[in-house]
Protein backbone atom coordinates (compact mmCIF):
# COMPACT_ATOMS: atom_id res chain seq x y z
CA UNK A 1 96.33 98.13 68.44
CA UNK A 2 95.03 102.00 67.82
CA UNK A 3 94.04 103.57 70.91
CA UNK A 4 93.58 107.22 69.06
CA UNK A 5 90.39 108.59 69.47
CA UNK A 6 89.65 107.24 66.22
CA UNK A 7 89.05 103.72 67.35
CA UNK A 8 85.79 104.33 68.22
CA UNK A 9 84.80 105.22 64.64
CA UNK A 10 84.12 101.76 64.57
CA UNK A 11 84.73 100.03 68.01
CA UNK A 12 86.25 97.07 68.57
CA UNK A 13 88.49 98.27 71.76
CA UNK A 14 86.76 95.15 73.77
CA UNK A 15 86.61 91.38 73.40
CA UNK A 16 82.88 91.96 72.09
CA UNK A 17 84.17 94.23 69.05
CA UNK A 18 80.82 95.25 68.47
CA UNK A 19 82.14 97.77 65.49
CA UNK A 20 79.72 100.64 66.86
CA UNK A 21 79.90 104.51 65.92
CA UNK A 22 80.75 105.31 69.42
CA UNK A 23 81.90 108.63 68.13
CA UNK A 24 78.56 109.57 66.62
CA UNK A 25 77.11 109.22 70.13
CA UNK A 26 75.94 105.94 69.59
CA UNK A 27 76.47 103.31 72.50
CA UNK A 28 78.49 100.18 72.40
CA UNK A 29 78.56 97.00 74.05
CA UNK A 30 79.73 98.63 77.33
CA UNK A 31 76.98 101.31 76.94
CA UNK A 32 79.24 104.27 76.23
CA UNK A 33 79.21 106.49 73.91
CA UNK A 34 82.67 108.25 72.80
CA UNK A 35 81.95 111.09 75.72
CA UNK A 36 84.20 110.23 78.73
CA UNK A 37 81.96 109.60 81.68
CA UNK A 38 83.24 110.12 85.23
CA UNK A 39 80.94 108.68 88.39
CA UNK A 40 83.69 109.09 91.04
CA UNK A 41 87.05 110.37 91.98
CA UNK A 42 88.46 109.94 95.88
CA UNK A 43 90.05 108.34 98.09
CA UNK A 44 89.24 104.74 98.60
CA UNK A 45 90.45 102.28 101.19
CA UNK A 46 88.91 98.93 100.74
CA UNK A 47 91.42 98.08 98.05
CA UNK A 48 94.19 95.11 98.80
CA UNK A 49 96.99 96.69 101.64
CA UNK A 50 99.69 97.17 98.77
CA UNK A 51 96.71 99.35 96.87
CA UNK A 52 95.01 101.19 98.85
CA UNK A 53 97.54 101.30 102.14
CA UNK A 54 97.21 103.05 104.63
CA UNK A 55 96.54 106.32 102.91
CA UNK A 56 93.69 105.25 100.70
CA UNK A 57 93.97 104.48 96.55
CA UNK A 58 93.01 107.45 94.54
CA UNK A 59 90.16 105.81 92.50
CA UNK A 60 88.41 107.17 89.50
CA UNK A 61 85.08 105.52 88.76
CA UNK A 62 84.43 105.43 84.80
CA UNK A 63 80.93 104.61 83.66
CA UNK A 64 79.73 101.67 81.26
CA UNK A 65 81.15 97.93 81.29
CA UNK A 66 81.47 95.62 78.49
CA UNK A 67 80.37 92.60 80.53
CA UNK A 68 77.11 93.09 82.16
CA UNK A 69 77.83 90.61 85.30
CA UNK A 70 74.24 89.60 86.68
CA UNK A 71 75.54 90.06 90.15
CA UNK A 72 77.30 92.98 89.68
CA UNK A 73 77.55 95.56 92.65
CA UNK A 74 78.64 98.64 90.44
CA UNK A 75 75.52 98.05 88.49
CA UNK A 76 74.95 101.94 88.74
CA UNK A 77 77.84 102.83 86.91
CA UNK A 78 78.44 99.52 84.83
CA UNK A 79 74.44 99.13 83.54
CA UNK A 80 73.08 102.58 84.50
CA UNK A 81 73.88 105.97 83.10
CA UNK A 82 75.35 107.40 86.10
CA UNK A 83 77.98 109.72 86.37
CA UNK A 84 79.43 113.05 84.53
CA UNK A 85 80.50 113.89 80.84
CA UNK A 86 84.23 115.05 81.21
CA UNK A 87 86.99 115.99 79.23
CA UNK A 88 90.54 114.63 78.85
CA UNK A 89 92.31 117.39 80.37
CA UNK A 90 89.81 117.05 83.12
CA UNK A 91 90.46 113.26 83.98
CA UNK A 92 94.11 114.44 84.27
CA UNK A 93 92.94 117.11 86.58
CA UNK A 94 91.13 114.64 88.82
CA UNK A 95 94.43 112.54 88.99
CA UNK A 96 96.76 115.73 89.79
CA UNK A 97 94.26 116.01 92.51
CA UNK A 98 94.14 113.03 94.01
CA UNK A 99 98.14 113.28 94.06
CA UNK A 100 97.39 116.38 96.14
CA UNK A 101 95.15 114.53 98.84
CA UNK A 102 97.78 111.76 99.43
CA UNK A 103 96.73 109.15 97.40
CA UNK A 104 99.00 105.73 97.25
CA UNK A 105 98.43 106.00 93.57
CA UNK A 106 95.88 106.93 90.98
CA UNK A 107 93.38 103.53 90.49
CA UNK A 108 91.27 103.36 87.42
CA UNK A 109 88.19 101.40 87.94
CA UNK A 110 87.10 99.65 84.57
CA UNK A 111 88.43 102.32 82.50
CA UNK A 112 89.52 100.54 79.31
CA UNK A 113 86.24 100.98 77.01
CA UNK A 114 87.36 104.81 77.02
CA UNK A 115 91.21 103.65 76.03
CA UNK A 116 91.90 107.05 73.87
CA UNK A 117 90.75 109.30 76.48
CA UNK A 118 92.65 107.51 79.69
CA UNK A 119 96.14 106.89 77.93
CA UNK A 120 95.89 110.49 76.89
CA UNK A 121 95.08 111.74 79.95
CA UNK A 122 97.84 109.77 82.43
CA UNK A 123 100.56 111.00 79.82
CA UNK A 124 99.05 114.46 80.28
CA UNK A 125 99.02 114.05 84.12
CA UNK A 126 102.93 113.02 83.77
CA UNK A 127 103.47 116.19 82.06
CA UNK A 128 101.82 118.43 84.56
CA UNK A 129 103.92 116.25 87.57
CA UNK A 130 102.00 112.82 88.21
CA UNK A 131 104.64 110.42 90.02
CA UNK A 132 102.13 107.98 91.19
CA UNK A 133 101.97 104.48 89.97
CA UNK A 134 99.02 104.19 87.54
CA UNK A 135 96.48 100.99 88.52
CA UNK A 136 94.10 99.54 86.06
CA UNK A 137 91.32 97.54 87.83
CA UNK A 138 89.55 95.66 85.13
CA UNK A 139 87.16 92.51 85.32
CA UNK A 140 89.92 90.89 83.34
CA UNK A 141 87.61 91.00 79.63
CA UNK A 142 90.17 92.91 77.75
CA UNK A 143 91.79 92.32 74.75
CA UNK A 144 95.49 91.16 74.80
CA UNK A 145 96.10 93.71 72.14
CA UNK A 146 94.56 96.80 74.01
CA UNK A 147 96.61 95.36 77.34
CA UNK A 148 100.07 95.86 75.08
CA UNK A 149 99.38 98.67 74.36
CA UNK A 150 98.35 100.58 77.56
CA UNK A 151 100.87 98.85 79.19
CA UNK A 152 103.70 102.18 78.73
CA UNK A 153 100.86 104.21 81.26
CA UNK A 154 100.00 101.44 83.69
CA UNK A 155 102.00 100.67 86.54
CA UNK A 156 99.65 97.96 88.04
CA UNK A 157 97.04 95.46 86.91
CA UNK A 158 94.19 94.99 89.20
CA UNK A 159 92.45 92.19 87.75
CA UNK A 160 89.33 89.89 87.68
CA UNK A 161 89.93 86.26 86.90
CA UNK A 162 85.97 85.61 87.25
CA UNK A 163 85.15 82.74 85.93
CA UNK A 164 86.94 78.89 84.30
CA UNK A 165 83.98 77.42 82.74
CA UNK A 166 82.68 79.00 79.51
CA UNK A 167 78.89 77.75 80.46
CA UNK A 168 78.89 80.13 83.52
CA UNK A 169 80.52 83.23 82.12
CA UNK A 170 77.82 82.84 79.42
CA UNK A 171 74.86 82.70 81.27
CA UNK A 172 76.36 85.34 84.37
CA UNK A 173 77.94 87.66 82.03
CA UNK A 174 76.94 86.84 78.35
CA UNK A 175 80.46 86.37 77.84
CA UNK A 176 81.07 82.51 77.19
CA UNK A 177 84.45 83.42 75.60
CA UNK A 178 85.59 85.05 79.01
CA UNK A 179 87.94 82.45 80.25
CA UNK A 180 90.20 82.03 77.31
CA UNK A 181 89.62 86.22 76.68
CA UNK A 182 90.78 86.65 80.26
CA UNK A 183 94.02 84.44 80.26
CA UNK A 184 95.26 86.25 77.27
CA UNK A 185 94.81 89.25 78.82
CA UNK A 186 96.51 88.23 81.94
CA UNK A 187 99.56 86.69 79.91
CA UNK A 188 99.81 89.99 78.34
CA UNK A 189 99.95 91.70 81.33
CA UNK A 190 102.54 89.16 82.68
CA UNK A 191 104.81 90.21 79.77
CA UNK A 192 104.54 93.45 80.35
CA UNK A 193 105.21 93.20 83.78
CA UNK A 194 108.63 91.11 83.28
CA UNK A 195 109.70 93.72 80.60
CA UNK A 196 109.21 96.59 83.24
CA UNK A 197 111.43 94.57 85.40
CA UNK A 198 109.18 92.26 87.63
CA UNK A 199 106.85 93.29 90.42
CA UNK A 200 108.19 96.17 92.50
CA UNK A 201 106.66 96.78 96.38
CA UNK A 202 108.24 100.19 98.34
CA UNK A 203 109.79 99.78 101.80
CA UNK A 204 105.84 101.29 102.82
CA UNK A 205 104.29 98.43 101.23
CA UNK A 206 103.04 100.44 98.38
CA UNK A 207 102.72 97.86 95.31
CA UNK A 208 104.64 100.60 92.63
CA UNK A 209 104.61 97.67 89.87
CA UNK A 210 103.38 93.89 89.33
CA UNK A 211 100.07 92.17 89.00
CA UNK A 212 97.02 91.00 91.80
CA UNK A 213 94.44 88.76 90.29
CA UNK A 214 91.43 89.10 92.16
CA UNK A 215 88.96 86.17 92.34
CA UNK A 216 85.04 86.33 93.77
CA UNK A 217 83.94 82.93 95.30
CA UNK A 218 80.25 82.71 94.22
CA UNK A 219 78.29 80.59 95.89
CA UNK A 220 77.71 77.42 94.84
CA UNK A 221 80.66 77.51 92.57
CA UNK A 222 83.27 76.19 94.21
CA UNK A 223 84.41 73.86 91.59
CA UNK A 224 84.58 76.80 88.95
CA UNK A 225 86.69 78.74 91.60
CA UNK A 226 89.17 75.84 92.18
CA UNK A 227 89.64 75.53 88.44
CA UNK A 228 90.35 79.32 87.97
CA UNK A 229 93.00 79.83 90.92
CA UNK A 230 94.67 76.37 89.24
CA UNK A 231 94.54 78.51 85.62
CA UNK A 232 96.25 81.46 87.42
CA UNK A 233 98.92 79.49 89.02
CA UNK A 234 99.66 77.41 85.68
CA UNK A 235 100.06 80.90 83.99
CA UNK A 236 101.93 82.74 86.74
CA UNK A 237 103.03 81.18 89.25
CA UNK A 238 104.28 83.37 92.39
CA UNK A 239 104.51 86.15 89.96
CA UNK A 240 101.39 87.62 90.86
CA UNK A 241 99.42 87.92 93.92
CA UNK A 242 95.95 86.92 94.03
CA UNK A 243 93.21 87.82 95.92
CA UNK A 244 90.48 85.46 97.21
CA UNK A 245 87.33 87.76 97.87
CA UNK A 246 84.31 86.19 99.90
CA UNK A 247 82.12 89.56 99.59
CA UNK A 248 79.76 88.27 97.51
CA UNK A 249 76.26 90.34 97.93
CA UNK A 250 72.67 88.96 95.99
CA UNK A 251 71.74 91.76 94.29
CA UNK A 252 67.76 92.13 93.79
CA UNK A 253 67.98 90.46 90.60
CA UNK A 254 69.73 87.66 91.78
CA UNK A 255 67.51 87.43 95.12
CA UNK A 256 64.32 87.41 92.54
CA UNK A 257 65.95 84.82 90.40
CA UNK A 258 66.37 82.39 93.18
CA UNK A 259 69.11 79.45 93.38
CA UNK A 260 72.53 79.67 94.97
CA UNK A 261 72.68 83.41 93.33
CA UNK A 262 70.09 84.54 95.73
CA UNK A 263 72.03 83.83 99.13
CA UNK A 264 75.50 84.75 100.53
CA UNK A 265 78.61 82.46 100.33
CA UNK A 266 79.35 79.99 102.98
CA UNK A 267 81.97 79.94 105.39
CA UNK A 268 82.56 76.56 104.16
CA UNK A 269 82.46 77.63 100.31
CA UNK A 270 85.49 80.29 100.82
CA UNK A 271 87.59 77.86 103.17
CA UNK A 272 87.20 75.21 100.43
CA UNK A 273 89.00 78.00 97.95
CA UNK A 274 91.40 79.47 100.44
CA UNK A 275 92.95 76.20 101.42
CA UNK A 276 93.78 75.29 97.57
CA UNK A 277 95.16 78.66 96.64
CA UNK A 278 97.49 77.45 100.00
CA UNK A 279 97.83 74.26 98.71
CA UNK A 280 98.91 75.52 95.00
CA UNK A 281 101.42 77.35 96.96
CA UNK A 282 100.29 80.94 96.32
CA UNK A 283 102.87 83.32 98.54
CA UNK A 284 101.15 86.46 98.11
CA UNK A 285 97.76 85.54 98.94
CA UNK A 286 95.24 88.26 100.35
CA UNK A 287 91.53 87.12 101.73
CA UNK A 288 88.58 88.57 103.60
CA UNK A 289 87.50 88.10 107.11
CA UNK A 290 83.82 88.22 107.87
CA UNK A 291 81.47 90.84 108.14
CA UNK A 292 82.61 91.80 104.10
CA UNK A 293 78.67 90.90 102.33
CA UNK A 294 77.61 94.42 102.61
CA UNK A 295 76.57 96.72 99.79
CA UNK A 296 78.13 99.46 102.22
CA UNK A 297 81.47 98.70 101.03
CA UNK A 298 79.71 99.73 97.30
CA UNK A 299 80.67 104.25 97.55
CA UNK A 300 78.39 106.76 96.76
CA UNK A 301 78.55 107.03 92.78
CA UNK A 302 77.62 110.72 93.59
CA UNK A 303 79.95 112.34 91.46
CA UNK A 304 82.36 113.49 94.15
CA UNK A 305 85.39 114.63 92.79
CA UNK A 306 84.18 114.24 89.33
CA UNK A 307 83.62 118.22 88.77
CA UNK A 308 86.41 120.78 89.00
CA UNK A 309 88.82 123.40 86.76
CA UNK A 310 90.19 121.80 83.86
CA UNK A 311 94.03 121.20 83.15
CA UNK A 312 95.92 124.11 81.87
CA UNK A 313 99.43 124.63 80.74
CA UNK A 314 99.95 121.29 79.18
CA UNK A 315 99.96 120.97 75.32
CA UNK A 316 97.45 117.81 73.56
CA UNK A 317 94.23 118.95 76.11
CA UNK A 318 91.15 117.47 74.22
CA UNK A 319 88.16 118.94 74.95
CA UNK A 320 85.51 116.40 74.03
């Protein structure tokens, strides 16, 4: 699949293909245009333990998302305009940086509409001295295609499995198409990860390479959460971890909407979804304790790290 800066002549880097002239300014699906937008670089700690550690994950923030999620908590970033028009050499210059302050590795937070500009930029990083592993966190809508062929500059997936029943990812995300989108993806991923050898945790704890599938139990959906952690283990197995994640916070469109949307999740919900991902016999198994349903664990899309000198000294800079 082409991921030169000519693919978004005509678009079709996501499962939408919506065949726009991103690179005549015009937005997409995800509501990009070609120019690389930037709402955050830092430090973040409220990742998974192998992610973020002890140190914190060095996450970059991209703006625009080609799903739309009606509960999304990003909606800033993913629906909004937010952040800052950057160049290529620049998003390697944030990543160099975040190297600098410590980071467990360098975590790009749905970063795969702007494909080109982030597989340019990591293999520009790796010139200038990157060593960090390289995390993709994606809702899980990609393209199996695009996933191959990122795959040579990503160390670790970091991905959504939202949804098992094609009626709900269509009327939450617009998206009916997401389950069977999202375990391609995944297998892809999975391939990928047993050609690069399997997954790989340091003596630290640092995950360096392999796969965490992250799940969000929505309330009133246990049944559709059930059926995606038994989709994940028929596909992996114990070859990834997964994530069961009971932060689910109403937004004010789903609080004006009303029905099981508009409220938290039960304690009962997320027990009823932690004890089958036991009983399927998931190893590495991560969940949440209470006192997660707060928008405060949502950062400041205030451009922090976003602005800075760009990259100099290494040969392919694009300056957008």
């Amino acid at each position: 699949m082409d991921v030169g800066l000519d693919a978004y002549d005509s678009c079709t880097l996501c499962p939408r293909r919506c065949g726009v002239a991103r690179s005549e300014g015009r937005p997409g699906a995800c509501g990009a245009t070609s120019a690389l937008r930037v709402a955050r670089a830092a430090l973040h700690l409220w990742e998974e333990p192998p992610i973020s550690g002890e140190r914190g994950s060095g996450a970059i923030f991209f703006s625009g998302c080609p799903l739309h999620c009606a509960f999304c908590q990003n909606h800033e970033i993913s629906q909004g305009r937010c952040g800052l028009e950057v160049s290529t050499s620049r998003l390697a210059q944030m990543m160099m940086e975040l190297q600098g302050q410590g980071a467990l590795n360098i975590n790009l937070v749905t970063p795969l509409h702007y494909a080109p500009h982030v597989r340019d930029a990591v293999l520009m990083a790796r010139g200038a001295g990157l060593s960090l592993p390289v995390v993709c966190n994606t809702s899980g809508y990609e393209r199996a295609g695009l996933v191959d062929a990122m795959a040579d500059v990503v160390d670790v997936w970091l991905t959504d499995f939202k949804y098992a029943s094609p009626t709900l990812a269509g009327r939450l995300s617009g998206a009916p198409d997401y389950p069977e989108v999202a375990e391609r993806a995944l297998a892809a991923m999975l391939a990928s990860l047993r050609q690069g050898g399997g997954t790989f945790v340091a003596d630290d704890g640092a995950m360096r390479r392999g796969i965490i599938v992250r799940h969000l139990v929505l309330p009133g959906q246990v049944d559709d959460s059930l059926a995606v952690l038994e989709r994940v283990w028929r596909l992996c197995g114990n070859e990834v971890g997964l994530s069961v994640m009971n932060q689910y916070t109403p937004n004010e469109r789903c609080r004006a909407a009303g029905g099981p949307l508009a409220r938290p999740l039960r304690d009962d919900e997320y027990e009823t979804v932690l004890d089958h991902a036991d009983a399927l016999g998931f190893e590495s198994l991560w969940w949440q304790q209470g006192g997660t349903v707060s928008e405060s664990f949502v950062p400041a899309f205030d451009a922090t790290g976003v602005r800075g000198p760009e990259l100099v000294g290494v040969s392919g800079a694009q300056r957008l």
